[in-house]
N, C-alpha and C. Protein backbone atom coordinates (compact mmCIF):
# COMPACT_ATOMS: atom_id res chain seq x y z
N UNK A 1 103.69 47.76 -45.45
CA UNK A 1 103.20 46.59 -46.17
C UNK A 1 104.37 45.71 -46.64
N UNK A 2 105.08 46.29 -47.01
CA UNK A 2 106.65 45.94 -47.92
C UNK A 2 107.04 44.78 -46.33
N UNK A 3 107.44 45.62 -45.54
CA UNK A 3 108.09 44.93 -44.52
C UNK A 3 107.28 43.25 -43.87
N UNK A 4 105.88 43.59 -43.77
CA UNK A 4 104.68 42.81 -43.25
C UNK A 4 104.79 41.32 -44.27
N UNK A 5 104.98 41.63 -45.64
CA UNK A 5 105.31 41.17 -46.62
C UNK A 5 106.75 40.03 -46.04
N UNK A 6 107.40 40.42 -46.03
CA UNK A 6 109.05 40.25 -45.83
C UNK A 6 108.72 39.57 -44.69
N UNK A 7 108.50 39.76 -43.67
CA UNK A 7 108.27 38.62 -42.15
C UNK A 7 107.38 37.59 -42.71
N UNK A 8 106.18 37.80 -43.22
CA UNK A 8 105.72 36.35 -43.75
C UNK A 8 106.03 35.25 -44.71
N UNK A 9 106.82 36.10 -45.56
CA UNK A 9 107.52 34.80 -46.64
C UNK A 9 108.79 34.26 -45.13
N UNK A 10 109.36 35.17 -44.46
CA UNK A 10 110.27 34.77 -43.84
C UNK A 10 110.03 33.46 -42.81
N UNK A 11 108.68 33.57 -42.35
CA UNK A 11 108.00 32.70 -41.26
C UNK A 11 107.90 31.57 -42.27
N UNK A 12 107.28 31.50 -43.54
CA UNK A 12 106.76 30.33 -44.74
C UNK A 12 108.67 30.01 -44.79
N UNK A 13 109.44 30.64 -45.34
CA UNK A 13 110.27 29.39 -45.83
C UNK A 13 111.09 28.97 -44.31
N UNK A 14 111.28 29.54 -43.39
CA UNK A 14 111.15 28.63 -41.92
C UNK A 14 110.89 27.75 -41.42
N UNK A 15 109.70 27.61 -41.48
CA UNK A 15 108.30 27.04 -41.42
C UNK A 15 108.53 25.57 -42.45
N UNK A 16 108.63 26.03 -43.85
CA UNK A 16 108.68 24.91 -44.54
C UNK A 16 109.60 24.26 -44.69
N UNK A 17 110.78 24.69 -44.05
CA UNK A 17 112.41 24.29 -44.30
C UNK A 17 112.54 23.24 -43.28
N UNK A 18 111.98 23.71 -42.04
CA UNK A 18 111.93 23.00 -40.80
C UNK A 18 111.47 21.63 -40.70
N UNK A 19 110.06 21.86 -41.52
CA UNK A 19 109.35 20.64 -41.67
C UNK A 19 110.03 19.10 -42.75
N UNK A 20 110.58 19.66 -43.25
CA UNK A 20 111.34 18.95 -44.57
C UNK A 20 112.66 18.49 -43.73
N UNK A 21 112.80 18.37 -42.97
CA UNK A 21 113.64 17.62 -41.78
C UNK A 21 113.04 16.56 -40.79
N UNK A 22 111.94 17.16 -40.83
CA UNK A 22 111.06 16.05 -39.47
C UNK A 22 111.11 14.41 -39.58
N UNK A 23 111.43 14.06 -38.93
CA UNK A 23 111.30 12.54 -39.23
C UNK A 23 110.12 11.66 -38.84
N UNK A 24 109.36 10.89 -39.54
CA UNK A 24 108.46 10.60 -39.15
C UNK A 24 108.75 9.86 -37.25
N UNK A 25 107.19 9.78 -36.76
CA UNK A 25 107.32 9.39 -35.43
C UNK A 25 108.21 7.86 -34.97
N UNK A 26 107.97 6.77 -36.59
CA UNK A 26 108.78 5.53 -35.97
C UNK A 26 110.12 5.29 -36.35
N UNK A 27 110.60 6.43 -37.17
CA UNK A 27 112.11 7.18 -37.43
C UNK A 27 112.48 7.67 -35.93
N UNK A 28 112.41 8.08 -35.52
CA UNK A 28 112.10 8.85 -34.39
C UNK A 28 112.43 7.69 -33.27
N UNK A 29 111.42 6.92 -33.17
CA UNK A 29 111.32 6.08 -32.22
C UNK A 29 112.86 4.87 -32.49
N UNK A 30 112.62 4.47 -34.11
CA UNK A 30 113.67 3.75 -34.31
C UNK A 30 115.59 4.07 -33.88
N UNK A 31 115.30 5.72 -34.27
CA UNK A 31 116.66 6.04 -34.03
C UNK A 31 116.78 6.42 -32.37
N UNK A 32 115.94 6.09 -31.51
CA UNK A 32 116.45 6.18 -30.06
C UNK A 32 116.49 4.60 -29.62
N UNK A 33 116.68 3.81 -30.29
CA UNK A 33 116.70 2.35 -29.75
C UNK A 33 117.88 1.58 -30.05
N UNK A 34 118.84 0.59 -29.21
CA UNK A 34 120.19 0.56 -29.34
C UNK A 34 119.55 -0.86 -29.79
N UNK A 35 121.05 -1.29 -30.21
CA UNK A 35 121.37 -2.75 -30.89
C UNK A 35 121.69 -3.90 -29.96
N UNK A 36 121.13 -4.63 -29.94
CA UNK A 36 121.62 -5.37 -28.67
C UNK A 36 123.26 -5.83 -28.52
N UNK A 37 124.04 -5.64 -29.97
CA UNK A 37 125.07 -6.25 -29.53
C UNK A 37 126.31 -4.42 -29.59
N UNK A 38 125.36 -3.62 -29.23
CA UNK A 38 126.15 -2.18 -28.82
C UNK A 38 124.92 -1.32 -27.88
N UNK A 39 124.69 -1.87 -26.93
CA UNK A 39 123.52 -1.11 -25.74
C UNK A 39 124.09 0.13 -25.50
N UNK A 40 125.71 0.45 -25.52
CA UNK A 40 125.81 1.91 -25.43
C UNK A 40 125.13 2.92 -25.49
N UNK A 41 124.96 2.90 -27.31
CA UNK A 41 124.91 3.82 -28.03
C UNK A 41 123.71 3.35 -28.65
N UNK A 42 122.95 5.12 -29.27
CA UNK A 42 121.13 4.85 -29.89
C UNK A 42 122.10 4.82 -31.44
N UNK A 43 121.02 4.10 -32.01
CA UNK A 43 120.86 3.75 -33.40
C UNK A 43 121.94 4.90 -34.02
N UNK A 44 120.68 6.27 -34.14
CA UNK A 44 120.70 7.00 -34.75
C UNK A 44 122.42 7.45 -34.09
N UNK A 45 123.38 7.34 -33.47
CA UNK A 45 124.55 7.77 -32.52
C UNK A 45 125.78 6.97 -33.82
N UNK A 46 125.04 5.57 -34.17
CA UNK A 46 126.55 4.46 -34.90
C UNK A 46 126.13 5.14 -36.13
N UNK A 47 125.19 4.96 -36.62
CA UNK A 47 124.42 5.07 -38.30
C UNK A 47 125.09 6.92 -38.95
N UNK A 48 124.68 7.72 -37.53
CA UNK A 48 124.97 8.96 -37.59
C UNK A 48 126.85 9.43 -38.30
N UNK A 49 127.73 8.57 -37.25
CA UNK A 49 128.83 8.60 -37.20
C UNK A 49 129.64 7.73 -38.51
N UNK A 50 129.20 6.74 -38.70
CA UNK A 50 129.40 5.73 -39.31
C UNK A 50 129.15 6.42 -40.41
N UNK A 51 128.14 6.67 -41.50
CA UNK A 51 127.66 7.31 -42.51
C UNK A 51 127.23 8.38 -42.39
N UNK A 52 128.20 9.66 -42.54
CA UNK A 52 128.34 10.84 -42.44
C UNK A 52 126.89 11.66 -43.09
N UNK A 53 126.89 10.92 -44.16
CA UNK A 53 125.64 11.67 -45.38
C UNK A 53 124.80 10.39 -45.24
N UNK A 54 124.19 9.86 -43.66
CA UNK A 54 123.29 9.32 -43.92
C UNK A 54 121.42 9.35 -44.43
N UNK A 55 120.83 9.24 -44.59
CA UNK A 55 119.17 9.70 -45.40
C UNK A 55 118.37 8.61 -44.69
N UNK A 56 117.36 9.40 -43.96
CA UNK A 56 116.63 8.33 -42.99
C UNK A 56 115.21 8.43 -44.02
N UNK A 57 114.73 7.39 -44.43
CA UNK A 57 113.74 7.19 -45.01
C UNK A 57 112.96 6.42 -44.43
N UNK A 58 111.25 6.49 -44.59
CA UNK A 58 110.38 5.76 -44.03
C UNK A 58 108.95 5.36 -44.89
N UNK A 59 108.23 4.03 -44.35
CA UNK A 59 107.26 3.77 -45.18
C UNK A 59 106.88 2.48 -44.91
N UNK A 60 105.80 1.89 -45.86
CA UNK A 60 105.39 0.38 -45.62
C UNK A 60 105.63 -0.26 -47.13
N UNK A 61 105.90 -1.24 -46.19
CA UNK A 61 106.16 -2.97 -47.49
C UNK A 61 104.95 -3.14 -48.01
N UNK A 62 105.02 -3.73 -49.05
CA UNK A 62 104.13 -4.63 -49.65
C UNK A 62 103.25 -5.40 -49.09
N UNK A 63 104.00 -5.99 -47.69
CA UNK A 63 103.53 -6.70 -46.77
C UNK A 63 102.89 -6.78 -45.53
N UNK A 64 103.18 -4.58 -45.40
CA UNK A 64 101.87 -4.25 -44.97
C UNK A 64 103.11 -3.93 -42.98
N UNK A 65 104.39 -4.13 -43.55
CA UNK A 65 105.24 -3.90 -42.57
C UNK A 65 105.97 -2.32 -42.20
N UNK A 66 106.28 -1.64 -41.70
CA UNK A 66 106.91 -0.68 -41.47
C UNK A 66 108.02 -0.87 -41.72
N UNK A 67 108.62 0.08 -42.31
CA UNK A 67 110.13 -0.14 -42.79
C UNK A 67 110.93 1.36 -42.91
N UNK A 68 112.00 1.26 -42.42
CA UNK A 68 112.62 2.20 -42.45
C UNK A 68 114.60 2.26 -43.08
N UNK A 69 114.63 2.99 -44.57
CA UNK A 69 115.83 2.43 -45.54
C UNK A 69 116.64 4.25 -44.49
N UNK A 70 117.92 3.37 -44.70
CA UNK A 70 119.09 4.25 -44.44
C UNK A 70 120.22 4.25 -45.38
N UNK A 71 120.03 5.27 -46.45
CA UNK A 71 121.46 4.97 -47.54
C UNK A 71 122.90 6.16 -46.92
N UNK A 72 123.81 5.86 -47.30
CA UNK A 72 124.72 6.24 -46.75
C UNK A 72 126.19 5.87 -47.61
N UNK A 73 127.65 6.42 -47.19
CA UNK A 73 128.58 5.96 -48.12
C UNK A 73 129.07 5.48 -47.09
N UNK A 74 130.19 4.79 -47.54
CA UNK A 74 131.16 4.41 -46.67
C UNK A 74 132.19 3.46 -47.61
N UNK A 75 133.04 3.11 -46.36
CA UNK A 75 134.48 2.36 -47.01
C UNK A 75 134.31 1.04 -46.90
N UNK A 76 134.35 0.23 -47.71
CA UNK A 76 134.28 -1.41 -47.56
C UNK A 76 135.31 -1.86 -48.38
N UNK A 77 136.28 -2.47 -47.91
CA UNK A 77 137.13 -3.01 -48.35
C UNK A 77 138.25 -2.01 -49.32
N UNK A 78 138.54 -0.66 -48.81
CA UNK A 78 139.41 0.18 -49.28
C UNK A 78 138.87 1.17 -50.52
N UNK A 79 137.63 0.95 -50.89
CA UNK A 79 136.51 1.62 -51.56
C UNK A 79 135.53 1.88 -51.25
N UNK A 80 135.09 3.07 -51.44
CA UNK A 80 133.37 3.79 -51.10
C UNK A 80 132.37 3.17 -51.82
N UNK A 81 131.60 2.49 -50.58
CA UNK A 81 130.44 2.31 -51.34
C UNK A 81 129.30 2.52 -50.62
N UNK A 82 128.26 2.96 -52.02
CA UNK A 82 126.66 3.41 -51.23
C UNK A 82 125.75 2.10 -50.58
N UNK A 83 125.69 2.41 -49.25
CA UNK A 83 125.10 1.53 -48.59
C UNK A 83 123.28 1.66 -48.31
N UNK A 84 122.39 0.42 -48.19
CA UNK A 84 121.49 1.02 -47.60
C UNK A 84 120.99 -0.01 -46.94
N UNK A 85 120.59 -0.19 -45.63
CA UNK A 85 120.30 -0.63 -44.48
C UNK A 85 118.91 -0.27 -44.25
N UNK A 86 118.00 -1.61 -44.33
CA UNK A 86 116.83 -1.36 -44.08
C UNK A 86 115.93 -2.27 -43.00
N UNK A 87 115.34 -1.25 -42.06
CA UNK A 87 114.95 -2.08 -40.71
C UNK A 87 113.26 -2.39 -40.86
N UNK A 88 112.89 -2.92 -40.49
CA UNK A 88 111.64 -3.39 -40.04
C UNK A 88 111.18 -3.50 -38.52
N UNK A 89 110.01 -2.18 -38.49
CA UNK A 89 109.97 -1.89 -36.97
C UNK A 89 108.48 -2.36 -36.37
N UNK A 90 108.35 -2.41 -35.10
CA UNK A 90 107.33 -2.27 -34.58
C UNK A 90 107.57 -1.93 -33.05
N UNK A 91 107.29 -0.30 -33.34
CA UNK A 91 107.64 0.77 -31.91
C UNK A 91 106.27 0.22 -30.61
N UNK A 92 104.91 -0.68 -31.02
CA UNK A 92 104.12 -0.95 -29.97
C UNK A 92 104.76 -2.29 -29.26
N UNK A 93 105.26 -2.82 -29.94
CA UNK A 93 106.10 -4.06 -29.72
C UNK A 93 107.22 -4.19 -28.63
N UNK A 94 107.80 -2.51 -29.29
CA UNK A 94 109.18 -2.29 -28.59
C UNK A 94 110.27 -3.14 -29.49
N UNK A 95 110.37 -3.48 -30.64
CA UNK A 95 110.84 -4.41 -31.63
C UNK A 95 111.43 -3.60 -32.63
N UNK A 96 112.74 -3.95 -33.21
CA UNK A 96 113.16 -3.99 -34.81
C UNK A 96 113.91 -4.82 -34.99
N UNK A 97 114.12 -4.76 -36.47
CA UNK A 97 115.36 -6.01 -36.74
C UNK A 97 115.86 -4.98 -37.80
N UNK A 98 117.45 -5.86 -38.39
CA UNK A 98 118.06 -4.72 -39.73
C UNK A 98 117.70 -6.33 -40.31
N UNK A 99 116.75 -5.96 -41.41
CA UNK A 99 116.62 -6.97 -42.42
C UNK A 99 116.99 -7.29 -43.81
N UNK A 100 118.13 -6.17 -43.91
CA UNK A 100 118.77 -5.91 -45.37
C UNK A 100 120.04 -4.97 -45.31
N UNK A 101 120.78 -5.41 -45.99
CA UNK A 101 121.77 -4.34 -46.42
C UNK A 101 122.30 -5.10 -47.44
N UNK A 102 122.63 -3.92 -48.21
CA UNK A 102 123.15 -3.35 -49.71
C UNK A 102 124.23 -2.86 -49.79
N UNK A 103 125.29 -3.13 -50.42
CA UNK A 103 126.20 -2.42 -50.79
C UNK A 103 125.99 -2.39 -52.81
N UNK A 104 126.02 -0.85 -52.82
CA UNK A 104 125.92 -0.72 -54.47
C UNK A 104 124.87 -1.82 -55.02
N UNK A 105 123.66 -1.67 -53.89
CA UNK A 105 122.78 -2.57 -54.84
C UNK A 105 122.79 -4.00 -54.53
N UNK A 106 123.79 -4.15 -54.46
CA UNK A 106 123.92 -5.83 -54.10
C UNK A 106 123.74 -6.11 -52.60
N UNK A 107 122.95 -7.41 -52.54
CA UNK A 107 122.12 -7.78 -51.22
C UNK A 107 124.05 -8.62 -50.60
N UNK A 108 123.89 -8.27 -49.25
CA UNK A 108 124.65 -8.40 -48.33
C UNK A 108 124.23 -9.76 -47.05
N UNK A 109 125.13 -10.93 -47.15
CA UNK A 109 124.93 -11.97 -45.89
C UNK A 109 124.18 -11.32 -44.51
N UNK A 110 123.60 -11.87 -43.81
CA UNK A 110 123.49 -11.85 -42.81
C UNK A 110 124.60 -11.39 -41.62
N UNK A 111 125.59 -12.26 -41.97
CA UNK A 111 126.37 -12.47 -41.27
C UNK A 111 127.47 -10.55 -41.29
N UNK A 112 127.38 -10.37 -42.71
CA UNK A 112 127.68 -8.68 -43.17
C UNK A 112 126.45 -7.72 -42.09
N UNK A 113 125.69 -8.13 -41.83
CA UNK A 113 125.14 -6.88 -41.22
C UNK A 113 125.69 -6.74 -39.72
N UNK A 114 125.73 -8.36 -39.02
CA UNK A 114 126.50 -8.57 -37.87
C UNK A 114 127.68 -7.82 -37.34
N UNK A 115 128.38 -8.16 -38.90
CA UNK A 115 129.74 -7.30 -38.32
C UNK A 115 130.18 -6.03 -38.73
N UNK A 116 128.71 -5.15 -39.44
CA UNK A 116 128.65 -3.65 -39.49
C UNK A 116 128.54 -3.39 -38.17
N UNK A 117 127.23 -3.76 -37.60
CA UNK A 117 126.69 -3.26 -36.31
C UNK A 117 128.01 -3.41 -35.39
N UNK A 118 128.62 -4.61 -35.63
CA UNK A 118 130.36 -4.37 -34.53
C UNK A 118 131.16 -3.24 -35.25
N UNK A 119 131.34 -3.32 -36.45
CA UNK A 119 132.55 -1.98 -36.71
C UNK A 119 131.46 -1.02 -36.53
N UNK A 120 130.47 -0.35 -36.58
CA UNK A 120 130.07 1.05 -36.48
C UNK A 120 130.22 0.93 -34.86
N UNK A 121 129.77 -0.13 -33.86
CA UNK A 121 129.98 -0.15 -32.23
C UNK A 121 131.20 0.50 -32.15
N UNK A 122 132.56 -0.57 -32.39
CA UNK A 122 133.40 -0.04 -32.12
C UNK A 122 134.22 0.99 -33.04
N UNK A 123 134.12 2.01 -33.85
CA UNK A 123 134.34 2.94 -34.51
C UNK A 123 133.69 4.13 -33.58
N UNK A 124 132.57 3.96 -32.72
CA UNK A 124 132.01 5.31 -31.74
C UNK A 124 133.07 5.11 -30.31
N UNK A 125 133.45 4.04 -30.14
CA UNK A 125 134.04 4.09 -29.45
C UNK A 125 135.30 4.60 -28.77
């Protein structure tokens, strides 16, 4: 009984450990899709490398959009800072965009997300 015992908690925290990793399906979908201005490499390949302790999060806007936040650290300008990068997808589309990034909170140019997506390109490189 003792032992019978012992294999089933063993299968449960397995089981539940495993699942607490899964990424939802348009996580999933999002991180196998490249950037147009780095076709190399999938998403999840720059984001991965780039932000070591990255956190793939998922969910809907307000607006009824799919969205998927990526916080992460990194070096900007000779200091660490917590980043978070948030896309807006549509996997029937075949579509995303990065429609935000943050450094420490503070909203980031356009033109700043441009030339992440080039330094994380060429940093895998």
């Amino acid at each position: 009984m003792f032992w019978r015992s012992l294999v089933v908690a063993c299968l449960l925290v397995v089981g539940t450990s495993s699942a607490c990793f899964a990424y939802s399906d348009e996580v999933e979908w999002l991180r196998n899709q490249s950037f147009k201005a780095c076709k190399n490499y999938y998403v999840w390949r720059l984001i991965d490398n780039y932000f070591p302790d990255a956190q793939w999060e998922s969910g809907w806007s307000d607006q009824g959009d799919y969205i998927v936040n990526v916080y992460g650290t990194m070096n900007f300008k000779g200091r660490d800072v917590t980043a978070q990068l948030q896309f807006t997808i549509d996997p029937k589309r075949g579509k995303f965009d990065m429609n935000a990034l943050e450094f420490n909170g503070s909203p980031q140019p356009k033109e700043m997300r441009t030339e992440l997506i080039k330094a994380m390109c060429a940093d895998v490189q």
